[in-house]
C-alpha atoms as a PDB file:
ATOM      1  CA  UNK A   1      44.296  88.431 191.644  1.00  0.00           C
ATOM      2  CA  UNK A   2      47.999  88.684 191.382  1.00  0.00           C
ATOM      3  CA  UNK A   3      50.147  85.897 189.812  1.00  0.00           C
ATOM      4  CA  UNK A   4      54.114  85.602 189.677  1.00  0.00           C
ATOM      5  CA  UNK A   5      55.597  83.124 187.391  1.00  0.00           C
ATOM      6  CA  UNK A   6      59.016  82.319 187.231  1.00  0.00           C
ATOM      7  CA  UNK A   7      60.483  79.087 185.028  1.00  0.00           C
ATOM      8  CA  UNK A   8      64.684  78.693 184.887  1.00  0.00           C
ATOM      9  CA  UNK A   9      65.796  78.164 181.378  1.00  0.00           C
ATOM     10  CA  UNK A  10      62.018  79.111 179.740  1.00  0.00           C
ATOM     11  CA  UNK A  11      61.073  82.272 177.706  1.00  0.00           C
ATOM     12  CA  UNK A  12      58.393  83.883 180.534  1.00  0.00           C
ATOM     13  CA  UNK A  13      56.114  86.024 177.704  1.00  0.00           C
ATOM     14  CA  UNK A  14      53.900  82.884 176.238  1.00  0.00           C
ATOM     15  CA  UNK A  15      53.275  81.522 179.497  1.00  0.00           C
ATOM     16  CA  UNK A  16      52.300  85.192 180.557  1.00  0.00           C
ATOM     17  CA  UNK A  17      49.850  85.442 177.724  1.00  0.00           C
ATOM     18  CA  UNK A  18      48.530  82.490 178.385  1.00  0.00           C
ATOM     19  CA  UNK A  19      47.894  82.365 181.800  1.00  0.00           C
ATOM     20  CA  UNK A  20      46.450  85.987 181.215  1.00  0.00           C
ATOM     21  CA  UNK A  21      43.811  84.668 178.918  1.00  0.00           C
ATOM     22  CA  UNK A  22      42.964  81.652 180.990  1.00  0.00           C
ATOM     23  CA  UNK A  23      42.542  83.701 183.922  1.00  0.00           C
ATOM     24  CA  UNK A  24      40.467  86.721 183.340  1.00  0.00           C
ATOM     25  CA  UNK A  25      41.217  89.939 185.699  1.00  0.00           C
ATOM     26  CA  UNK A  26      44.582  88.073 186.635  1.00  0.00           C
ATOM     27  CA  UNK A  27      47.614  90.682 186.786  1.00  0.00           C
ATOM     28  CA  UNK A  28      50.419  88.288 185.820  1.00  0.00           C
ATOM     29  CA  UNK A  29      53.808  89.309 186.439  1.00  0.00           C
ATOM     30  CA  UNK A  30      57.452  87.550 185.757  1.00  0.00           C
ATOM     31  CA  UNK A  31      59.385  87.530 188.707  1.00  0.00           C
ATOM     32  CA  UNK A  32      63.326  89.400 188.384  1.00  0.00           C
ATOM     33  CA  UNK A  33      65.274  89.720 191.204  1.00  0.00           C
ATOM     34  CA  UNK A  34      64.282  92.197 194.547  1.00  0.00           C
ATOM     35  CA  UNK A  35      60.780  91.421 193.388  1.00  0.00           C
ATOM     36  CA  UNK A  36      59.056  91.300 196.820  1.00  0.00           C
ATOM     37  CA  UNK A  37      55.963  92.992 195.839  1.00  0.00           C
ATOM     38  CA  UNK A  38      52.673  90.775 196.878  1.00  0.00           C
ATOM     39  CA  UNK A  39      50.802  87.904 194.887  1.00  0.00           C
ATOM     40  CA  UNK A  40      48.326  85.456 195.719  1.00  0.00           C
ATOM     41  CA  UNK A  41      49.741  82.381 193.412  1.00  0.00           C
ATOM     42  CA  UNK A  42      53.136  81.631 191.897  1.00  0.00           C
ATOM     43  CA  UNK A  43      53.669  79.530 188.889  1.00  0.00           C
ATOM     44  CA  UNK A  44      57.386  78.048 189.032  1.00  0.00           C
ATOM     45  CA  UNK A  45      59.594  75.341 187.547  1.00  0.00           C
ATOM     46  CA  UNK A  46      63.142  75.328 189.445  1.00  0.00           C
ATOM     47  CA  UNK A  47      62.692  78.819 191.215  1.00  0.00           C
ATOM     48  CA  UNK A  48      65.432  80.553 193.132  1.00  0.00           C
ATOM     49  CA  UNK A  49      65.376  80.554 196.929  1.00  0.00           C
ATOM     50  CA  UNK A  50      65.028  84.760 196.408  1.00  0.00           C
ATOM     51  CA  UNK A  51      61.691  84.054 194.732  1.00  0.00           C
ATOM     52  CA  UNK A  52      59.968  82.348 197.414  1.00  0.00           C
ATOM     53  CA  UNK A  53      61.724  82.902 200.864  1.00  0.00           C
ATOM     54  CA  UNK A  54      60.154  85.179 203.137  1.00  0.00           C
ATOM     55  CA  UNK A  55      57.083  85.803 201.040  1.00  0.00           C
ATOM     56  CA  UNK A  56      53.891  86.147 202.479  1.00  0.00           C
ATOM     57  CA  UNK A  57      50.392  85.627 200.994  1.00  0.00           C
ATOM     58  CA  UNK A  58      51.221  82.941 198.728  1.00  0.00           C
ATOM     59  CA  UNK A  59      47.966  80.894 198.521  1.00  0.00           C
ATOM     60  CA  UNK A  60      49.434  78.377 196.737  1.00  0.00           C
ATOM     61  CA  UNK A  61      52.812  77.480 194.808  1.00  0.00           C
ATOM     62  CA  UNK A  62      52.026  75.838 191.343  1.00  0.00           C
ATOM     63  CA  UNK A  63      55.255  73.282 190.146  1.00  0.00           C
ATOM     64  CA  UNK A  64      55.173  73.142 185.753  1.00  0.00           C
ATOM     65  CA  UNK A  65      55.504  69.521 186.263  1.00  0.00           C
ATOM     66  CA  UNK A  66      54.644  66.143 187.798  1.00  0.00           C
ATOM     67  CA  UNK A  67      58.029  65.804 189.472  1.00  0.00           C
ATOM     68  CA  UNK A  68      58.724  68.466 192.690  1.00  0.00           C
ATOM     69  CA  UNK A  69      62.263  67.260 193.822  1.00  0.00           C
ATOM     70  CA  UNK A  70      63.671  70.621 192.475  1.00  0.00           C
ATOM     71  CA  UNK A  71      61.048  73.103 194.339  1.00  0.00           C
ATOM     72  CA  UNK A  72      61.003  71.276 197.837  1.00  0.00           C
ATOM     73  CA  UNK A  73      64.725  70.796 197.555  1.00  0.00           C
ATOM     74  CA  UNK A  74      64.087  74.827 199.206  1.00  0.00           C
ATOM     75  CA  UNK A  75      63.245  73.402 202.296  1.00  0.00           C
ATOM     76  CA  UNK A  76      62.915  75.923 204.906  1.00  0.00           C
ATOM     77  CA  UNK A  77      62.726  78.450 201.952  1.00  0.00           C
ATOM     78  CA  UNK A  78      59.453  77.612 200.699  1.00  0.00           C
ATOM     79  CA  UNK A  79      56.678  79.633 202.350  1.00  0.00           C
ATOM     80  CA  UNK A  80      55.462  77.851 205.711  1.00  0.00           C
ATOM     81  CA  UNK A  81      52.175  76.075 205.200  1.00  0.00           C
ATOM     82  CA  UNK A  82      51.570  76.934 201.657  1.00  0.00           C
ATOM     83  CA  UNK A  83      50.570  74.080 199.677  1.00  0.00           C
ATOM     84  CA  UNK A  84      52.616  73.159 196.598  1.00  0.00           C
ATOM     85  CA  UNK A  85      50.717  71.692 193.866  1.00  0.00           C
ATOM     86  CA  UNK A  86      52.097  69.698 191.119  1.00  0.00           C
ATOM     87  CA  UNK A  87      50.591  69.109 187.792  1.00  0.00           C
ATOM     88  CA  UNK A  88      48.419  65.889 187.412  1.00  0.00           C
ATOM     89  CA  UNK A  89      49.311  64.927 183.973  1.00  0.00           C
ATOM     90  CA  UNK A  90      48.836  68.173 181.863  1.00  0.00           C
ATOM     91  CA  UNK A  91      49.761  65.758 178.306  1.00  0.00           C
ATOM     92  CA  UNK A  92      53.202  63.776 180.094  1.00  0.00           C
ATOM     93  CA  UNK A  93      51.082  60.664 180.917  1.00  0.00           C
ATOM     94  CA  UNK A  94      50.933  59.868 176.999  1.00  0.00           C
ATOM     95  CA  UNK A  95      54.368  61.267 176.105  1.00  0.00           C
ATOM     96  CA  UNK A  96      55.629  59.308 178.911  1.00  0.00           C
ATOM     97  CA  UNK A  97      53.503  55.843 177.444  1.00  0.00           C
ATOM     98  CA  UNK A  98      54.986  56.688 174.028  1.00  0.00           C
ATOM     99  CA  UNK A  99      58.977  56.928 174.853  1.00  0.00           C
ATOM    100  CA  UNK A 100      58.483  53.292 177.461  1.00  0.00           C
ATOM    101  CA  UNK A 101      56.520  51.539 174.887  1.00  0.00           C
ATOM    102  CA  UNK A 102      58.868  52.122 172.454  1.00  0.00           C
ATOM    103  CA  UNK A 103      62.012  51.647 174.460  1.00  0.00           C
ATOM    104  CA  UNK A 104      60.000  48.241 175.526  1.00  0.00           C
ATOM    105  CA  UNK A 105      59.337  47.282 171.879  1.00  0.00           C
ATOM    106  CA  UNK A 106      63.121  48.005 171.022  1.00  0.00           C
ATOM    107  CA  UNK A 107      64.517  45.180 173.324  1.00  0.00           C
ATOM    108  CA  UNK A 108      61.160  43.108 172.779  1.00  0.00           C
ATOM    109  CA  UNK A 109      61.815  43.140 168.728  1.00  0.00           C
ATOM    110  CA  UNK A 110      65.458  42.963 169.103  1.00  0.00           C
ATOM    111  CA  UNK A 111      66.216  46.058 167.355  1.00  0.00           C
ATOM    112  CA  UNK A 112      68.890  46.716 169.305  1.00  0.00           C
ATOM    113  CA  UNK A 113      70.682  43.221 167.791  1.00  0.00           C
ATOM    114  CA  UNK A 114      69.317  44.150 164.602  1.00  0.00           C
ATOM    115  CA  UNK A 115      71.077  47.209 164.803  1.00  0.00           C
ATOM    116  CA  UNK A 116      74.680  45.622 165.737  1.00  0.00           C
ATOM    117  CA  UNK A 117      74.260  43.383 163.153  1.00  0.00           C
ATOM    118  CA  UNK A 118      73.814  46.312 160.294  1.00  0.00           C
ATOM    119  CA  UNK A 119      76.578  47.852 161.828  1.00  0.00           C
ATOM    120  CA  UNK A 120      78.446  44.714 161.005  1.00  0.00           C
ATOM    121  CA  UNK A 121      77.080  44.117 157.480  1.00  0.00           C
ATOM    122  CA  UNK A 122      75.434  41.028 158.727  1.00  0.00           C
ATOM    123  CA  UNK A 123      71.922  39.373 157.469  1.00  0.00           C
ATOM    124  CA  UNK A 124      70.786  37.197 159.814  1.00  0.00           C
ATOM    125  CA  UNK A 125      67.459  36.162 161.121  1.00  0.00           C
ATOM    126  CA  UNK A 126      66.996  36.174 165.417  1.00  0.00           C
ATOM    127  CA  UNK A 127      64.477  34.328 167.336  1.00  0.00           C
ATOM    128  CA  UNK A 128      61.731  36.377 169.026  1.00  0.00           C
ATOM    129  CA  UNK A 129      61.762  36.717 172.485  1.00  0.00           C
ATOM    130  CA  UNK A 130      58.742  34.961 174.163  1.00  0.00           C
ATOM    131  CA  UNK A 131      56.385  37.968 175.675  1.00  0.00           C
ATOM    132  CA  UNK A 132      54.917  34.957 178.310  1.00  0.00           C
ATOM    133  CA  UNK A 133      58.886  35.406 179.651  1.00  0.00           C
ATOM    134  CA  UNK A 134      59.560  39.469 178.619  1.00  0.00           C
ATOM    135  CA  UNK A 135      57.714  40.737 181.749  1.00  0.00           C
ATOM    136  CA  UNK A 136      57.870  44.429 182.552  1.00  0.00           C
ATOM    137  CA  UNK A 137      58.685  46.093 186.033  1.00  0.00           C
ATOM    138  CA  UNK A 138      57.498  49.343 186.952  1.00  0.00           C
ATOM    139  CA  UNK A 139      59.215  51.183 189.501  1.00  0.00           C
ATOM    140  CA  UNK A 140      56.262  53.803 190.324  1.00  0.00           C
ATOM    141  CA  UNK A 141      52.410  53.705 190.668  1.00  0.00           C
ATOM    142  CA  UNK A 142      51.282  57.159 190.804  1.00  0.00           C
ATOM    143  CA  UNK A 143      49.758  58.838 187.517  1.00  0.00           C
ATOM    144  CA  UNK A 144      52.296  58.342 185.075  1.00  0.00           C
ATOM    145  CA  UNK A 145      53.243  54.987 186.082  1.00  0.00           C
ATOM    146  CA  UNK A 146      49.516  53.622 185.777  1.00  0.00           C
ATOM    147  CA  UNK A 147      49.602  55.576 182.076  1.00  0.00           C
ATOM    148  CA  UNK A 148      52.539  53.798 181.348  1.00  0.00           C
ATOM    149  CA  UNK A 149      51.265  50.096 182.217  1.00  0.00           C
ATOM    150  CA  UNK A 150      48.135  50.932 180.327  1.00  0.00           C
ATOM    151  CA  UNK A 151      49.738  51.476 177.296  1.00  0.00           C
ATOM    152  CA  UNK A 152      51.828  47.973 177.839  1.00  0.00           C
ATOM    153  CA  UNK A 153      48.981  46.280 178.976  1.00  0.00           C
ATOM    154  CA  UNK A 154      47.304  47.090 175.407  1.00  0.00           C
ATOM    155  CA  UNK A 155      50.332  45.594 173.760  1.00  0.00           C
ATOM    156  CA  UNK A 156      49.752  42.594 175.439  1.00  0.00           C
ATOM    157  CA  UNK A 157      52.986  42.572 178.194  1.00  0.00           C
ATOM    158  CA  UNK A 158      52.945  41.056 181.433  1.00  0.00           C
ATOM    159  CA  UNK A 159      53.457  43.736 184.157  1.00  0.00           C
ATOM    160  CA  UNK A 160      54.791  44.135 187.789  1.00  0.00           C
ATOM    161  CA  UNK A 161      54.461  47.386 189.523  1.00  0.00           C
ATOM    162  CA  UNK A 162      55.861  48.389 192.567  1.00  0.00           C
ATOM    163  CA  UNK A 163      55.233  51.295 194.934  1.00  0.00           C
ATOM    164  CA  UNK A 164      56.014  52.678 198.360  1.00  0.00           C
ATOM    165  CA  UNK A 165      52.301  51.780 199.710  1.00  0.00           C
ATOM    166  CA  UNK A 166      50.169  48.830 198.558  1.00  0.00           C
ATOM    167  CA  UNK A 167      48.126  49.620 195.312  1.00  0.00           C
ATOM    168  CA  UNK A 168      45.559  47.807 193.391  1.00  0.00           C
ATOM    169  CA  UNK A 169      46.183  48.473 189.474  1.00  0.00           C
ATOM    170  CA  UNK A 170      44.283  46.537 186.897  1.00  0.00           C
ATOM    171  CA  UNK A 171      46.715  44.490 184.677  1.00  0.00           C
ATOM    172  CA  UNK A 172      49.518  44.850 187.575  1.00  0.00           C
ATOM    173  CA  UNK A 173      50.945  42.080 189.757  1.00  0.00           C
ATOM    174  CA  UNK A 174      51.238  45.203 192.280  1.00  0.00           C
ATOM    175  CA  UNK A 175      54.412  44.488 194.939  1.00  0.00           C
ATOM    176  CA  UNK A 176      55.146  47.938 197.881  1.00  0.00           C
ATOM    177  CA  UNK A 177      57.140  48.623 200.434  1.00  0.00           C
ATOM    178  CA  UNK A 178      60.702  47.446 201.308  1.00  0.00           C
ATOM    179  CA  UNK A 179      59.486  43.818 201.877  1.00  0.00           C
ATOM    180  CA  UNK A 180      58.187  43.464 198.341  1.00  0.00           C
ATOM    181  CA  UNK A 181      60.912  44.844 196.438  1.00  0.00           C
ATOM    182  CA  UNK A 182      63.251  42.106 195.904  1.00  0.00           C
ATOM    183  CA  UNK A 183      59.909  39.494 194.438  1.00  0.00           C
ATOM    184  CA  UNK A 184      59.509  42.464 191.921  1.00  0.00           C
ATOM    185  CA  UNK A 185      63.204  43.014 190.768  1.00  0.00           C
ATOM    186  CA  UNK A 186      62.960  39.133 189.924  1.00  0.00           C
ATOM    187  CA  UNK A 187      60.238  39.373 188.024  1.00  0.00           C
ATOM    188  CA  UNK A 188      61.044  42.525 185.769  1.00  0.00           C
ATOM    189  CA  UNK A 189      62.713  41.613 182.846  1.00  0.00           C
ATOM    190  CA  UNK A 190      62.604  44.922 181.721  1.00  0.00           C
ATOM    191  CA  UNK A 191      62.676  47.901 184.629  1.00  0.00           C
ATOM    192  CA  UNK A 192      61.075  50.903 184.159  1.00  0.00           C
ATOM    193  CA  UNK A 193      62.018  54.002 186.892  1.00  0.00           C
ATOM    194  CA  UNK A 194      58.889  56.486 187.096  1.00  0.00           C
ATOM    195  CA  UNK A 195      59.256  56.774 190.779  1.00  0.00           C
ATOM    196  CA  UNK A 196      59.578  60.025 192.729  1.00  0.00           C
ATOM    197  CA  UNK A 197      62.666  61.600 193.903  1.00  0.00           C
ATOM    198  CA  UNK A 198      62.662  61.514 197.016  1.00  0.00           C
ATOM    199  CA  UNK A 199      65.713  61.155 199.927  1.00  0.00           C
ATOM    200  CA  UNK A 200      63.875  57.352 200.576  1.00  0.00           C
ATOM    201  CA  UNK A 201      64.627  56.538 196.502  1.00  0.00           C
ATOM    202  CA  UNK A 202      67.539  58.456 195.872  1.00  0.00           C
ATOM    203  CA  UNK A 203      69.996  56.083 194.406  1.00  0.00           C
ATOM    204  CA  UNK A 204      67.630  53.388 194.723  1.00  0.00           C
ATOM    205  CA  UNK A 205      68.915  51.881 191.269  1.00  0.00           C
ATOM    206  CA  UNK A 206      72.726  50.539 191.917  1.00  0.00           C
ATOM    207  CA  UNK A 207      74.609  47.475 192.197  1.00  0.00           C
ATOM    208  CA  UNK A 208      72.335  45.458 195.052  1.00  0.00           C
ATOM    209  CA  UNK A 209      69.134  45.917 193.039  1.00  0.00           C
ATOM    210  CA  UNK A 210      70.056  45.973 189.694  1.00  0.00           C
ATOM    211  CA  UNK A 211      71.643  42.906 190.175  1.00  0.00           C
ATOM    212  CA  UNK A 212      68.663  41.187 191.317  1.00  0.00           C
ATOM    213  CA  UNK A 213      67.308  41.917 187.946  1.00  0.00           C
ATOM    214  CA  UNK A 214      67.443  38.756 185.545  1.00  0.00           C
ATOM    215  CA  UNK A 215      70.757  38.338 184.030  1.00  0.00           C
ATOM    216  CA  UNK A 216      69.853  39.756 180.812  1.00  0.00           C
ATOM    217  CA  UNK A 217      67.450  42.145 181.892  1.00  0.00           C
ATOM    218  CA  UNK A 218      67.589  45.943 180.370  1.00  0.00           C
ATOM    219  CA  UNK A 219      66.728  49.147 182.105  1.00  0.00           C
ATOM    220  CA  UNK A 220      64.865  52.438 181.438  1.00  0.00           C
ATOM    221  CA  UNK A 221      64.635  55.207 183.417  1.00  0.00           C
ATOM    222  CA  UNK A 222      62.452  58.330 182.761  1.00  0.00           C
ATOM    223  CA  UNK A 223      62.493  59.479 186.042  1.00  0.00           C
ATOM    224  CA  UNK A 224      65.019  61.604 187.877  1.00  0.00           C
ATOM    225  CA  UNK A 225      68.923  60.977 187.522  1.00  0.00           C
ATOM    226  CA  UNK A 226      69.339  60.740 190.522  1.00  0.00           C
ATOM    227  CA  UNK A 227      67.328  57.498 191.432  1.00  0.00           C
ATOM    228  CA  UNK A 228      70.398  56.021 189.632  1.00  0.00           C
ATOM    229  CA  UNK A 229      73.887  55.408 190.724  1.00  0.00           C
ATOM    230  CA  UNK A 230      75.937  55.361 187.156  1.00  0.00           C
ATOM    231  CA  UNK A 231      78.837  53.892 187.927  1.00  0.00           C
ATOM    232  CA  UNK A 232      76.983  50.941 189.373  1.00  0.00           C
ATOM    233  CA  UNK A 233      74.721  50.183 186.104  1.00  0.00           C
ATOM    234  CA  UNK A 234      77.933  50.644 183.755  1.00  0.00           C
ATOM    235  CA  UNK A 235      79.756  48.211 185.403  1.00  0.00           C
ATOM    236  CA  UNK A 236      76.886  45.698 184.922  1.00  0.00           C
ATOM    237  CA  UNK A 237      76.293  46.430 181.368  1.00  0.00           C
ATOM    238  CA  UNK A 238      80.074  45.842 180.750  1.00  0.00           C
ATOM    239  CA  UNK A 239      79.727  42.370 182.791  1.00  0.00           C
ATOM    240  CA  UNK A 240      76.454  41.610 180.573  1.00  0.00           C
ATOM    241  CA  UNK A 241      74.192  41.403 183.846  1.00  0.00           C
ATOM    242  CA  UNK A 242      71.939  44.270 182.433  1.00  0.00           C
ATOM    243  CA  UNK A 243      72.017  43.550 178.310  1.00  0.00           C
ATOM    244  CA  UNK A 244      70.749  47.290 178.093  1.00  0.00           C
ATOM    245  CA  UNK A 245      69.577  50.851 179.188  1.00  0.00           C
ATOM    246  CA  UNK A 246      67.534  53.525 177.682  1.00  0.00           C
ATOM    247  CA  UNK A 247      68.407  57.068 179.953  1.00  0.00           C
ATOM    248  CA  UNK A 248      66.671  59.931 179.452  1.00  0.00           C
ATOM    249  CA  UNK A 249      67.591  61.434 182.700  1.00  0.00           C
ATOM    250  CA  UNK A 250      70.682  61.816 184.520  1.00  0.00           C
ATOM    251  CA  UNK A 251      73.107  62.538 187.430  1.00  0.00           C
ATOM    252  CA  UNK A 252      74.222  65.736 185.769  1.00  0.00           C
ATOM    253  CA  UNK A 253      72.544  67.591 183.184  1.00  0.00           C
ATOM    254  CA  UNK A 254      73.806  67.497 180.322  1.00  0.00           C
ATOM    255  CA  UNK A 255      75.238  65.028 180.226  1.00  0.00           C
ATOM    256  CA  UNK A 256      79.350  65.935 180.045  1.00  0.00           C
ATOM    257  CA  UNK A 257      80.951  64.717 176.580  1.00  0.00           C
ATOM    258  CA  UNK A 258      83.760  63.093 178.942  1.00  0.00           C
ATOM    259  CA  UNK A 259      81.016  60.811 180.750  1.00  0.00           C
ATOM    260  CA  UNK A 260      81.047  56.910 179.511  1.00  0.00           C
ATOM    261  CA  UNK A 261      77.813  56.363 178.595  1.00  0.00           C
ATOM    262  CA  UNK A 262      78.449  58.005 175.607  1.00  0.00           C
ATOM    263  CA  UNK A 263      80.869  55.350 174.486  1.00  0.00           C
ATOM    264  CA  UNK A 264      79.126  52.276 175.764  1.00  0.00           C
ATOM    265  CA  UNK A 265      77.018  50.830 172.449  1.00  0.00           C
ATOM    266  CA  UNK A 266      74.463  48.832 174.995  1.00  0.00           C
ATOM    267  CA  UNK A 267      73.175  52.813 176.368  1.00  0.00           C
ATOM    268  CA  UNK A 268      71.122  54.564 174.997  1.00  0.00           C
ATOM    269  CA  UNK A 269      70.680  58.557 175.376  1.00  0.00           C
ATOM    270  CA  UNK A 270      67.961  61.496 175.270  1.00  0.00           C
ATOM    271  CA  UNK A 271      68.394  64.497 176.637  1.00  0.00           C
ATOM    272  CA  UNK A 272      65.563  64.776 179.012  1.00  0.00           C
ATOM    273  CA  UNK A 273      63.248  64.751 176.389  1.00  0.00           C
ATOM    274  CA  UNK A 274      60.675  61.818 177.231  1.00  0.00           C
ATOM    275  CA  UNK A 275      57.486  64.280 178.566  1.00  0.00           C
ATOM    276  CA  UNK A 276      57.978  67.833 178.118  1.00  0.00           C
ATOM    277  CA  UNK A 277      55.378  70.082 179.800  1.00  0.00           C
ATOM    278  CA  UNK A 278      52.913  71.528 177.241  1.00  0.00           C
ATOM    279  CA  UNK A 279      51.594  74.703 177.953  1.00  0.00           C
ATOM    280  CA  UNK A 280      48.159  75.120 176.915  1.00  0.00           C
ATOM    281  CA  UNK A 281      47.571  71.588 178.973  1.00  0.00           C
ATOM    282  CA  UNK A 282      49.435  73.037 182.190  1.00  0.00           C
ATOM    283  CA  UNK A 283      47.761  76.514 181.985  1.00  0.00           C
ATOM    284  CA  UNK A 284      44.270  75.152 181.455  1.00  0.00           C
ATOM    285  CA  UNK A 285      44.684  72.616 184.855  1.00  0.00           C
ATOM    286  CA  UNK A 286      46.645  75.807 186.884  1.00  0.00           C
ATOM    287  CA  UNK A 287      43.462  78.115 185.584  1.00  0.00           C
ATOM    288  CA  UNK A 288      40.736  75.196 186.529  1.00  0.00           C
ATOM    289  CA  UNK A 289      42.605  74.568 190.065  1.00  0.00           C
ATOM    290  CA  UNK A 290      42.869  78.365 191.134  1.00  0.00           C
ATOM    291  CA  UNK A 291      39.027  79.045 190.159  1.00  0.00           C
ATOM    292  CA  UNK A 292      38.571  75.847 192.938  1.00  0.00           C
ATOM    293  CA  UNK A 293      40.454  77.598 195.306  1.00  0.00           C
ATOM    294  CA  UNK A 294      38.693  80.206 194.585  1.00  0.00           C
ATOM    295  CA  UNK A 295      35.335  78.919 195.646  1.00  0.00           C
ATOM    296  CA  UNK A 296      37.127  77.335 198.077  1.00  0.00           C
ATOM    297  CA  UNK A 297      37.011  73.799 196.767  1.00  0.00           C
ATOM    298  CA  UNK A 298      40.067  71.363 197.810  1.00  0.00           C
ATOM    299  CA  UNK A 299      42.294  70.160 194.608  1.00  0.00           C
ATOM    300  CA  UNK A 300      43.834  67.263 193.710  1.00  0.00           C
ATOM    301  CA  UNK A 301      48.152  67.199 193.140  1.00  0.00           C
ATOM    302  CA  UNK A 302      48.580  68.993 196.608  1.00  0.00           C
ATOM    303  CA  UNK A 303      52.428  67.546 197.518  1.00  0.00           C
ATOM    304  CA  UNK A 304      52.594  65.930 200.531  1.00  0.00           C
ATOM    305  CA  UNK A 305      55.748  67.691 202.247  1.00  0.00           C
ATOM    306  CA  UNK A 306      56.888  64.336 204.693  1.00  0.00           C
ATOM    307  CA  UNK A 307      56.603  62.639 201.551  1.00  0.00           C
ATOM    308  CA  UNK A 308      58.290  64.377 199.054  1.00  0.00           C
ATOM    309  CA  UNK A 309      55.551  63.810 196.601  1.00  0.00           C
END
């Protein structure tokens, strides 16, 4: 069995070792350019069109992480009718659940008031919010979105959820599709973006949907940058529509030092850093899912390529 791995921006050598180990009597190779030589599987996070166009063989393309916009952004490129499989979870579910509930609990507690008022050398005591009233929105249903209202739901929050197609998720006043998204952007006092990117949700966070928001509601996205249109959500912080914003993800990576979110007190900034993919998770799911196709068992994470997800 011959693997090729390729991951833009990652040291290749641990991941070879790795994937070595988990799969014995694999011959795993890094891919470097005019590499056209065959493999069965390829193991890729943002590969170049070189890697993949024209290749035969392929029986499947593995993506090192939940989100695919980068790999099917190939189009035509990608090898006709090979599936492209995308990691379930692989330790990002709970990393995800970690950086929302805390974001959550920051605008819950009022830390971010708290904060302004050390700034300012003041000691002053601020009502709670009520929880009953601090309901939660999330934009996104699939596998990290469910993790995500779990972890809420254990901290007692009131959650809406939202997806493309209708879902039933325990805990979730569950909204979908185009006619329910304007009930759920009412309710969502704070809006969390876990959606796909896909061309249907590309900029689906601007000026006509954030402002059906409450007026004081805050935003966090730990999605893809490109779900939200910048300009649009810094001109409603600055109006006080949207009281806050925890980004973690964004239009252009990094993010430039000239950009205005770095000046604006009411945004807060990570650098991509709310799930990173952990390899000894990700290598044991790509070793358990090529030993199914294998036998030739079906898998779960296969993309759906009209979808986009």
């Amino acid at each position: 069995m011959r693997i090729l791995f390729h991951a833009t921006g990652g040291k290749p050598d641990p991941w070879l070792a790795d994937l070595t180990e988990a799969i014995p009597g694999a011959e795993v190779r890094a891919w470097q350019e005019g590499d056209h030589a065959p493999a069965d599987y390829a193991v890729v996070w943002q590969p170049p069109r070189a890697m993949l166009q024209d290749r035969g063989g392929l029986k499947a393309i593995f993506n090192l992480g939940a989100g695919v916009d980068g790999i099917m952004a190939l189009g035509d490129a990608l090898p006709a009718d090979v599936p492209v499989v995308r990691l379930d979870d692989a330790g990002m579910g709970v990393q995800m659940a970690e950086y929302v509930s805390h974001a959550v609990l920051h605008y819950f507690r009022r830390f971010d008031d708290y904060a302004m008022q050390q700034n300012e050398g003041r000691w002053r005591f601020l009502k709670p919010h009520d929880k009953r009233e601090f309901t939660v929105g999330i934009l996104g249903l699939g596998i990290l979105g469910t993790r995500i209202a779990d972890a809420l739901a254990g901290l007692g929050f009131r959650l809406h959820g939202w997806s493309r197609s209708a879902k039933d998720v325990q805990g979730v006043t569950c909204h979908s599709g185009a006619e329910g998204l304007d009930a759920f952007l009412a309710a969502s006092r704070v809006l969390v973006c876990i959606l796909p990117l896909t061309s249907e949700t590309r900029g689906i966070l601007n000026r006509d949907t954030l402002g059906k928001l409450p007026k004081g509601a805050y935003v966090v996205n730990v999605a893809r940058g490109g779900h939200l249109v910048e300009e649009d959500l810094l001109a409603m912080v600055q109006s006080g529509h949207i009281a806050g914003a925890t980004l973690d993800v964004f239009r252009e990576e990094p993010l430039p030092p000239a950009h205005p979110f770095w000046r604006e007190p009411r945004i807060r900034i990570t650098p991509h850093a709310a799930a990173v993919t952990l390899r000894g998770d990700s290598v044991r799911q790509i070793a358990g899912k090529v030993a199914q196709l294998e036998r030739g068992e079906p898998i779960a994470g296969v993309v759906d390529p009209t979808k986009g997800y």
